[in-house]
C-alpha atoms as a PDB file:
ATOM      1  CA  UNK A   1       0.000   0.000   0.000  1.00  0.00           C
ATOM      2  CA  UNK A   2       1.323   3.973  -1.113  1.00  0.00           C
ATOM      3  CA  UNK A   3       2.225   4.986   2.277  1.00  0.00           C
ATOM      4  CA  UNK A   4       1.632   8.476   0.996  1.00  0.00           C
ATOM      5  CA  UNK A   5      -2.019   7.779   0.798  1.00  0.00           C
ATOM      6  CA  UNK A   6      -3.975   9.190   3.754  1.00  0.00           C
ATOM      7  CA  UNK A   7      -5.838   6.742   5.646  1.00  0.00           C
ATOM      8  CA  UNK A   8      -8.329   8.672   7.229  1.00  0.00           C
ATOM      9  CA  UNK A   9     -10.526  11.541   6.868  1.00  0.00           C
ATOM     10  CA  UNK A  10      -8.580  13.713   8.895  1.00  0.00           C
ATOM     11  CA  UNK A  11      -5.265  12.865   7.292  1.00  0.00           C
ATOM     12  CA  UNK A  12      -6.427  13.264   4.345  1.00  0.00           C
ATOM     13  CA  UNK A  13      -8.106  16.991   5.547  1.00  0.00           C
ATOM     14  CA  UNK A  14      -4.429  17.701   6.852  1.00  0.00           C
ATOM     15  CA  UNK A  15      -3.102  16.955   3.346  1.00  0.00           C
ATOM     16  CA  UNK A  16      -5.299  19.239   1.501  1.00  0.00           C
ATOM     17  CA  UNK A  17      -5.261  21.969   4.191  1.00  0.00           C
ATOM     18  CA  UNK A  18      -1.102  22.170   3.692  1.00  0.00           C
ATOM     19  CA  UNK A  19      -1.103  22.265   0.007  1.00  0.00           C
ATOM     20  CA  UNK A  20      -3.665  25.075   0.129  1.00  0.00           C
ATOM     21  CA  UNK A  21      -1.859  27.024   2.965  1.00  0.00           C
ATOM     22  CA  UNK A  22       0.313  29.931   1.090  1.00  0.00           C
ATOM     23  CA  UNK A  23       1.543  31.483   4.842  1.00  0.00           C
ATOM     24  CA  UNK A  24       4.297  29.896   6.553  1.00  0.00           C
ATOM     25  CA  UNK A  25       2.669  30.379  10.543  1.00  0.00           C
ATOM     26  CA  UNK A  26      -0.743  29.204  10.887  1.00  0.00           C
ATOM     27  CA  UNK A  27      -3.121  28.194  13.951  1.00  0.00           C
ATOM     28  CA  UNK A  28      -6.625  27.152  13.706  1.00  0.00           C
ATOM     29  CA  UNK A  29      -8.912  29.883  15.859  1.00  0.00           C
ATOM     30  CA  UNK A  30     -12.311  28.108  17.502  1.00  0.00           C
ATOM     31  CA  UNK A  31     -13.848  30.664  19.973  1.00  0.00           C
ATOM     32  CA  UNK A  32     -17.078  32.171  20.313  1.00  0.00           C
ATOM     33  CA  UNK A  33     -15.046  35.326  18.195  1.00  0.00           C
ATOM     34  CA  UNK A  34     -14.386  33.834  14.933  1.00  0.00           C
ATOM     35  CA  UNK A  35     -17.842  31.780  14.867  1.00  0.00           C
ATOM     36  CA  UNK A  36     -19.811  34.727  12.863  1.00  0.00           C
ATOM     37  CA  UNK A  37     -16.860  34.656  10.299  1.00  0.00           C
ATOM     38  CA  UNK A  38     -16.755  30.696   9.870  1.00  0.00           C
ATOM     39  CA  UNK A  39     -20.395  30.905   9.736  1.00  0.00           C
ATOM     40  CA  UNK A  40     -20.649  33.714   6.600  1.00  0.00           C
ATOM     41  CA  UNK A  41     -17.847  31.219   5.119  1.00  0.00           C
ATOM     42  CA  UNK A  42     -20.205  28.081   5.151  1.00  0.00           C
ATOM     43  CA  UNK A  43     -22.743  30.030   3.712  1.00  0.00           C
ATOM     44  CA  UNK A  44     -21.168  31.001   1.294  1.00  0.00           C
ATOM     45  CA  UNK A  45     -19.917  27.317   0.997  1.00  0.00           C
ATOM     46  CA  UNK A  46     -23.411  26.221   0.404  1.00  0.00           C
ATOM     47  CA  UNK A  47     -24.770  29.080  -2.088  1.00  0.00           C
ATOM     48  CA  UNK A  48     -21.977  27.912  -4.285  1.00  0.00           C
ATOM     49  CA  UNK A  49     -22.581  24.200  -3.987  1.00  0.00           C
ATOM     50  CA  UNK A  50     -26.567  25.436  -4.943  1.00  0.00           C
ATOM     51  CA  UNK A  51     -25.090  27.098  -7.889  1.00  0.00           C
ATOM     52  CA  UNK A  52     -23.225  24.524  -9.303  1.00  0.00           C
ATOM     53  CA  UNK A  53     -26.302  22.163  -8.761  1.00  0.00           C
ATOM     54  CA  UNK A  54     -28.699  24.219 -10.694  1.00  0.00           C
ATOM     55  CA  UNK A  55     -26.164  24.544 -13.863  1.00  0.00           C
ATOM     56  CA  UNK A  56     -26.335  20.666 -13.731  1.00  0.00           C
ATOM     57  CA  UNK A  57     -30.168  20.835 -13.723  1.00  0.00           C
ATOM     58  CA  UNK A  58     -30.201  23.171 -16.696  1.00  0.00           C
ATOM     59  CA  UNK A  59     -27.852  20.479 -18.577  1.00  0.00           C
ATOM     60  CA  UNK A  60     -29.908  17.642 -17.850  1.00  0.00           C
ATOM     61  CA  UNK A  61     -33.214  19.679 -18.772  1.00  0.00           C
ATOM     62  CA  UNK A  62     -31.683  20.404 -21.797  1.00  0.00           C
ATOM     63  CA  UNK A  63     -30.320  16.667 -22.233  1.00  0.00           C
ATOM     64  CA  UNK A  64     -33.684  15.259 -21.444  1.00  0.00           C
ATOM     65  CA  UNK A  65     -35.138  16.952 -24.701  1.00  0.00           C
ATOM     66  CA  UNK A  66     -32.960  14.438 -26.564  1.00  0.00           C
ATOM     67  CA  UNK A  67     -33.219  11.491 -24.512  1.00  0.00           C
ATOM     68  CA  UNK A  68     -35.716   8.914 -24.945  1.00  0.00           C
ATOM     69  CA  UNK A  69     -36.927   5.518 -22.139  1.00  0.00           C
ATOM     70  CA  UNK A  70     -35.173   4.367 -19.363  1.00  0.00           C
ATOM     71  CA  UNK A  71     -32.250   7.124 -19.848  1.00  0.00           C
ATOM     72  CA  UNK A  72     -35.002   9.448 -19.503  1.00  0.00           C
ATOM     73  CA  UNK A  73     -36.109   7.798 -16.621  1.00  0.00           C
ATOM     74  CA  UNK A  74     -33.098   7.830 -15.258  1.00  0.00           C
ATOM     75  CA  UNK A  75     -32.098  11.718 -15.966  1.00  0.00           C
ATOM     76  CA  UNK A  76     -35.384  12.580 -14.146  1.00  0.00           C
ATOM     77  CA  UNK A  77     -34.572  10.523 -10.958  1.00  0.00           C
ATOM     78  CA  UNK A  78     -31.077  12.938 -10.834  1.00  0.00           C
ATOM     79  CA  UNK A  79     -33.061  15.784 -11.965  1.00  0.00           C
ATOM     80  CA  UNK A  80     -35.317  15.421  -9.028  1.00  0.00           C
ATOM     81  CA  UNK A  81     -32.599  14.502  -6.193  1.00  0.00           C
ATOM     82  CA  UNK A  82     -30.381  17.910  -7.778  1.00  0.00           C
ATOM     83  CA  UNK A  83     -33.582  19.925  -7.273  1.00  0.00           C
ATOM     84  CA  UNK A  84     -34.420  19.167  -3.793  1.00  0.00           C
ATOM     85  CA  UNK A  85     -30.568  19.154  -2.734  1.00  0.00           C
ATOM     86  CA  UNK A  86     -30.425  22.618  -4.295  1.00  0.00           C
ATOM     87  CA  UNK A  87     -33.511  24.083  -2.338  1.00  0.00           C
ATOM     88  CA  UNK A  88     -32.669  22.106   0.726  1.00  0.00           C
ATOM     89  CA  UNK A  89     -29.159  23.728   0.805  1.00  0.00           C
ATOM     90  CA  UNK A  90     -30.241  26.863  -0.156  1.00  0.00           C
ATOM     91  CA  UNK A  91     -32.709  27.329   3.000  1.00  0.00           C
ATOM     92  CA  UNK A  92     -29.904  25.787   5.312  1.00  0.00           C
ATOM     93  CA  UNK A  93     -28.648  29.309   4.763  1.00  0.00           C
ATOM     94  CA  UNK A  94     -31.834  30.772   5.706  1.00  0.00           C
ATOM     95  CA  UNK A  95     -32.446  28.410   9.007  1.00  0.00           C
ATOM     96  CA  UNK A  96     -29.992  29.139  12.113  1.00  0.00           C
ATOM     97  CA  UNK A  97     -28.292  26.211  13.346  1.00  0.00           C
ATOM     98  CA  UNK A  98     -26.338  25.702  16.626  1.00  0.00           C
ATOM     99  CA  UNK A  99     -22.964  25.195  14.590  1.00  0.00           C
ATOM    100  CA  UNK A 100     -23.184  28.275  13.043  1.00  0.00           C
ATOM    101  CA  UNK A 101     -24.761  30.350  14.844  1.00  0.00           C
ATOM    102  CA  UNK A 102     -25.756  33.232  12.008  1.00  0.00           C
ATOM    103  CA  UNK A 103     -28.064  32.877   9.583  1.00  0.00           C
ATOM    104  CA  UNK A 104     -29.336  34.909   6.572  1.00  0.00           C
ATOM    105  CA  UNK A 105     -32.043  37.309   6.865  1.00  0.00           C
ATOM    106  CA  UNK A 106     -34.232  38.255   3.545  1.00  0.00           C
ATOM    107  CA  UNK A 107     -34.930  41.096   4.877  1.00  0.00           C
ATOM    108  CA  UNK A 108     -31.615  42.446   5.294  1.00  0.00           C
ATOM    109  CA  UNK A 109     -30.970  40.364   1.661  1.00  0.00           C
ATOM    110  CA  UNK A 110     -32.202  42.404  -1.310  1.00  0.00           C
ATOM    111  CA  UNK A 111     -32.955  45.724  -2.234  1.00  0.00           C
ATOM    112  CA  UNK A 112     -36.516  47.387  -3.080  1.00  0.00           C
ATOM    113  CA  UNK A 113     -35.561  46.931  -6.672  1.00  0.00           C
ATOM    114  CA  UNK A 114     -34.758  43.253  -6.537  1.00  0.00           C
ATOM    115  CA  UNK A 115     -38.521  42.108  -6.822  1.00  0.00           C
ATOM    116  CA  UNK A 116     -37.994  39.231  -8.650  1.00  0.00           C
ATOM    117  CA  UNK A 117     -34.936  37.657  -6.901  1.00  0.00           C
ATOM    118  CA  UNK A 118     -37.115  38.439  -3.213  1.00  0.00           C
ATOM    119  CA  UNK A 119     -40.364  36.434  -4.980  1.00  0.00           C
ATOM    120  CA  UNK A 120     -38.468  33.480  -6.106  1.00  0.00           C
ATOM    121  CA  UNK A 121     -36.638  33.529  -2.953  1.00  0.00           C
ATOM    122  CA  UNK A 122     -40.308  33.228  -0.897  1.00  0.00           C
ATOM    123  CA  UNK A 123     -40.990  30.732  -3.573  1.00  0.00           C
ATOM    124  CA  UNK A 124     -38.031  28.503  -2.391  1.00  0.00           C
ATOM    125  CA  UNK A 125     -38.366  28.829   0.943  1.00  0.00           C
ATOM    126  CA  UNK A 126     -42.230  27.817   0.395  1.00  0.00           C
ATOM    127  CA  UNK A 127     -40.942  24.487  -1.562  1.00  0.00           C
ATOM    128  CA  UNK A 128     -38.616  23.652   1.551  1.00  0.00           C
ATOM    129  CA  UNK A 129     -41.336  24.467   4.106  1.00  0.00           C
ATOM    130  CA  UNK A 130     -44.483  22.963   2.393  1.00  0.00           C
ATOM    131  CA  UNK A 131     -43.278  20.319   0.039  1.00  0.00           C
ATOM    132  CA  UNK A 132     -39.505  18.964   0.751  1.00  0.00           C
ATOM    133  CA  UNK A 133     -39.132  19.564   4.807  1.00  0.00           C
ATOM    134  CA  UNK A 134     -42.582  18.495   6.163  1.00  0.00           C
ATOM    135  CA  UNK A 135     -44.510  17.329   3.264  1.00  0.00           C
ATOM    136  CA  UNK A 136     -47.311  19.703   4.128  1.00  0.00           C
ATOM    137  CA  UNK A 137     -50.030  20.616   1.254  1.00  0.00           C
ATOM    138  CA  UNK A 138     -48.482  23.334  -1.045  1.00  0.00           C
ATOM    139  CA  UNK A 139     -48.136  24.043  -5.105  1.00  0.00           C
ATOM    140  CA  UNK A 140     -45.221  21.397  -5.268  1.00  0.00           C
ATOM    141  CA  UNK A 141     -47.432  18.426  -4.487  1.00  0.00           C
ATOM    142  CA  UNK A 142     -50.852  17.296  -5.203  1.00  0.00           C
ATOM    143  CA  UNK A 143     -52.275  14.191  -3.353  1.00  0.00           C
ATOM    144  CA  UNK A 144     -55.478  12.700  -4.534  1.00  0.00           C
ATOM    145  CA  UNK A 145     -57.214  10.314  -3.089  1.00  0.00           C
ATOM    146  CA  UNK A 146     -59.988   8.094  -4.921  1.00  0.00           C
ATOM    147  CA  UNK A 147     -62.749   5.600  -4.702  1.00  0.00           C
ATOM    148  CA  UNK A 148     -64.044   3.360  -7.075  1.00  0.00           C
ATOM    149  CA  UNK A 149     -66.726   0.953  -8.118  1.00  0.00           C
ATOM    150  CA  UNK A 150     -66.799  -1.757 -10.351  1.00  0.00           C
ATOM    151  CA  UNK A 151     -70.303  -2.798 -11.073  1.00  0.00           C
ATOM    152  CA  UNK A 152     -71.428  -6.216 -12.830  1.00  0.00           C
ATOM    153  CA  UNK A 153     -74.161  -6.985 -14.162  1.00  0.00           C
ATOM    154  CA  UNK A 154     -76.257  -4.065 -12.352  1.00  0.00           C
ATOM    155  CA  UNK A 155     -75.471  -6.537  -8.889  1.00  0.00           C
ATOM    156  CA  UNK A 156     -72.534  -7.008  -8.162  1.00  0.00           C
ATOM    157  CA  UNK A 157     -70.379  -3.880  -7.094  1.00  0.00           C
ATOM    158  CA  UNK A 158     -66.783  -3.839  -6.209  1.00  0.00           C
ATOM    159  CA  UNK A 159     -64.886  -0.569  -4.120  1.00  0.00           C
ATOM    160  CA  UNK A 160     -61.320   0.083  -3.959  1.00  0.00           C
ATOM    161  CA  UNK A 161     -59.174   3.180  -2.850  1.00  0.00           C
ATOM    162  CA  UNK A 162     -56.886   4.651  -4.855  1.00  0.00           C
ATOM    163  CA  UNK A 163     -54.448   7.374  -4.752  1.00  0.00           C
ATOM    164  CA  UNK A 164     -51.663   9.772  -7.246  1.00  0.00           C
ATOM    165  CA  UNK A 165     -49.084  11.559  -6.442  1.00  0.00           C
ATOM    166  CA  UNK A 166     -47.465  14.478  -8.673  1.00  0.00           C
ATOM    167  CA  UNK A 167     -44.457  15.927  -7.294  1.00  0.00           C
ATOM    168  CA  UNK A 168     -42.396  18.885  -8.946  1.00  0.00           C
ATOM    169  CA  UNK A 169     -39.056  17.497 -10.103  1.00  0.00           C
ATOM    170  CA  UNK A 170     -37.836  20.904 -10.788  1.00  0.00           C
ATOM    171  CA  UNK A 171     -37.886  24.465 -11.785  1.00  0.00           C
ATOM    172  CA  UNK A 172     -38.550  25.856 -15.334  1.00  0.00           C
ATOM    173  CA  UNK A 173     -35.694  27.450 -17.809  1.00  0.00           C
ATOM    174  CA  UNK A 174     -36.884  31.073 -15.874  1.00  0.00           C
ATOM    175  CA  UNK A 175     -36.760  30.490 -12.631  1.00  0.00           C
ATOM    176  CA  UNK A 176     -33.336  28.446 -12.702  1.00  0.00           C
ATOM    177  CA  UNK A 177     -31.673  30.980 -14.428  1.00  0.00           C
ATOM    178  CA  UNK A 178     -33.490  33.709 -11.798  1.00  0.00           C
ATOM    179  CA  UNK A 179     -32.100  31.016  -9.074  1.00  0.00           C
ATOM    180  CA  UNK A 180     -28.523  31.368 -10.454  1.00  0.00           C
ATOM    181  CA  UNK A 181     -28.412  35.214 -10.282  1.00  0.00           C
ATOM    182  CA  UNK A 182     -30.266  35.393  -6.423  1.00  0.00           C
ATOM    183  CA  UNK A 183     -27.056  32.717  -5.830  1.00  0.00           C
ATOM    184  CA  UNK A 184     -24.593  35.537  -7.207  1.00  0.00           C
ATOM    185  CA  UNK A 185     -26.296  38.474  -5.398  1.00  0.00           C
ATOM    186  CA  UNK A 186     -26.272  35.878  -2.162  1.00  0.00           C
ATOM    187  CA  UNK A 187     -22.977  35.182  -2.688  1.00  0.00           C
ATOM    188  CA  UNK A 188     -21.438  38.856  -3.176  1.00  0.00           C
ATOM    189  CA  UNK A 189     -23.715  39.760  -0.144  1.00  0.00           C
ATOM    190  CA  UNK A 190     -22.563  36.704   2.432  1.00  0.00           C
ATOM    191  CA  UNK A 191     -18.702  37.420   0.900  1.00  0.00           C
ATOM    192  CA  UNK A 192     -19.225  41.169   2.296  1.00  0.00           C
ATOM    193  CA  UNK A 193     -20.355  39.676   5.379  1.00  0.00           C
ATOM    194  CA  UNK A 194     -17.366  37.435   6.008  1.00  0.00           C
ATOM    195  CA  UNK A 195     -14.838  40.280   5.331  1.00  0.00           C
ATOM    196  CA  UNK A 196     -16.687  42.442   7.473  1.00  0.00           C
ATOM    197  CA  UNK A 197     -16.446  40.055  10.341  1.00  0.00           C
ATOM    198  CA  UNK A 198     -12.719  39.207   9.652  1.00  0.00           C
ATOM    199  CA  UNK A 199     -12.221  42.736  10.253  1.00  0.00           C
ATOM    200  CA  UNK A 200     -14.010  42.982  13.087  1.00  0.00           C
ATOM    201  CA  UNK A 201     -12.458  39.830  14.621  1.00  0.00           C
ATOM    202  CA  UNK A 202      -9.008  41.537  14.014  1.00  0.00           C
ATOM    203  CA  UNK A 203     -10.166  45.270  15.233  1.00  0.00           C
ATOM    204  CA  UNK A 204     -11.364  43.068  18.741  1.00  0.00           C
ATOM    205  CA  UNK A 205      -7.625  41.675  19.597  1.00  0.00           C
ATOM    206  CA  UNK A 206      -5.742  43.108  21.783  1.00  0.00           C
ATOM    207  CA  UNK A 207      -1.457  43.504  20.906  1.00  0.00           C
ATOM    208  CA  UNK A 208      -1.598  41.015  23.866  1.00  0.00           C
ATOM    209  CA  UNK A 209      -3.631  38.914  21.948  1.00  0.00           C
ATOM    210  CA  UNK A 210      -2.105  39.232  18.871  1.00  0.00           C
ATOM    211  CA  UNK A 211       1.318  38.554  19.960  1.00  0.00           C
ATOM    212  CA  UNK A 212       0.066  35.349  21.844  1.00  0.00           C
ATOM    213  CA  UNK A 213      -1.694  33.959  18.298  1.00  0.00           C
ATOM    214  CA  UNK A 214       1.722  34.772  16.777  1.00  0.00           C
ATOM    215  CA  UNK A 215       3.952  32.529  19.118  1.00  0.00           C
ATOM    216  CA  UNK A 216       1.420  30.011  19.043  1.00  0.00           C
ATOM    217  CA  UNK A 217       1.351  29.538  15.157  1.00  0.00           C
ATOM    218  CA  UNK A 218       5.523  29.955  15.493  1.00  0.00           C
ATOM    219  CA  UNK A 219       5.219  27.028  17.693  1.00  0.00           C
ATOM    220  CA  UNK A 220       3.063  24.759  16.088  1.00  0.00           C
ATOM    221  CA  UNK A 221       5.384  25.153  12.930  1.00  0.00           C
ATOM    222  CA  UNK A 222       8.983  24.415  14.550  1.00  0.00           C
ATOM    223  CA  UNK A 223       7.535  21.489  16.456  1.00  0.00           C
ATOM    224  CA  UNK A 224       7.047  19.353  13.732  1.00  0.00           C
END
């Protein structure tokens, strides 16, 4: 076995995490400071992830068009798990969890102008609420229920339920290419965000402080 091959998660984050490291001192910071910049960071994480998943729906929309039986079948099956991963990771940056700590606010999100990236947004959020999160009753999903007779002969009658489902496998041409631009305005905005709290995480350190980072991060290097 290539000894150079990391065996574990964590080795192999460690690998990664020096070949992307341009500075020559670094520590890792994990107090209740820095948590509003790591937070605007995952965000920002996820709104790109979204991004890229909804420029894979529009190729397999447009793929689709050409495609014909169980290749079909099976481009609507990934069509379907892209869309609900995109709107599902798109409201995780909506929703405040306990590991980060922030969360977006649409109200702080788009300007009076921005009436169409604010309505698809509510639409999204709806989808998650209603449709993907807790399966409630909303535009994404119809449920009907039936009951129906068979009848012989004028005598002899027969009942059995039935039921259909139609769920929404995705967005329309529109509204994805809406979804990418409210991802780039989300982006820029959470990217402001993050600098602004790097800058305020800096501005909050004492020379004390500073200097105490500094020989830790000069310590961690020379004992390796």
């Amino acid at each position: 076995m290539d000894k150079t091959v990391p065996n574990s998660i964590d080795k192999a984050i460690e690998v990664a995490r020096q070949k992307n490291n341009e500075f020559e001192y670094t520590i890792d910071l994990d107090d209740k400071k820095i948590k509003r910049f790591k937070g605007y960071a995952s965000i920002t994480f996820d709104l790109r992830n979204v991004g890229e998943f909804i420029s894979l729906l529009l190729d397999i929309k447009k793929k689709n068009v050409e495609e014909q039986n169980q290749e079909l079948k099976i481009n609507q099956l990934i069509e379907r798990s892209l869309f609900v991963s995109s709107i599902v990771t798109y409201a995780r940056c909506f929703t405040k969890t306990d590991g980060r700590g922030i969360k977006l606010e649409s109200r702080d999100c788009f300007a009076t102008n921005q009436v169409d990236l604010k309505k698809l947004h509510d639409s999204l959020m709806e989808i998650r609420n209603q449709y993907l999160a807790h399966a409630g009753v909303s535009n994404s999903e119809r449920l009907f229920a039936s009951v129906n007779f068979n009848i012989v002969d004028n005598k002899e009658v027969s009942m059995r339920l039935s039921y259909e489902i139609f769920g929404q496998y995705g967005l329309d041409k529109n509204e994805m290419l809406t979804f990418i631009e409210l991802v780039k305005h989300l982006i820029g905005y959470t990217i402001k965000k993050r600098h602004e709290a790097a800058k305020g995480y800096i501005q909050s350190l004492t020379l004390e402080e500073k200097n105490g980072l500094l020989k830790k991060a000069y310590d961690k290097k020379n004992a390796r």
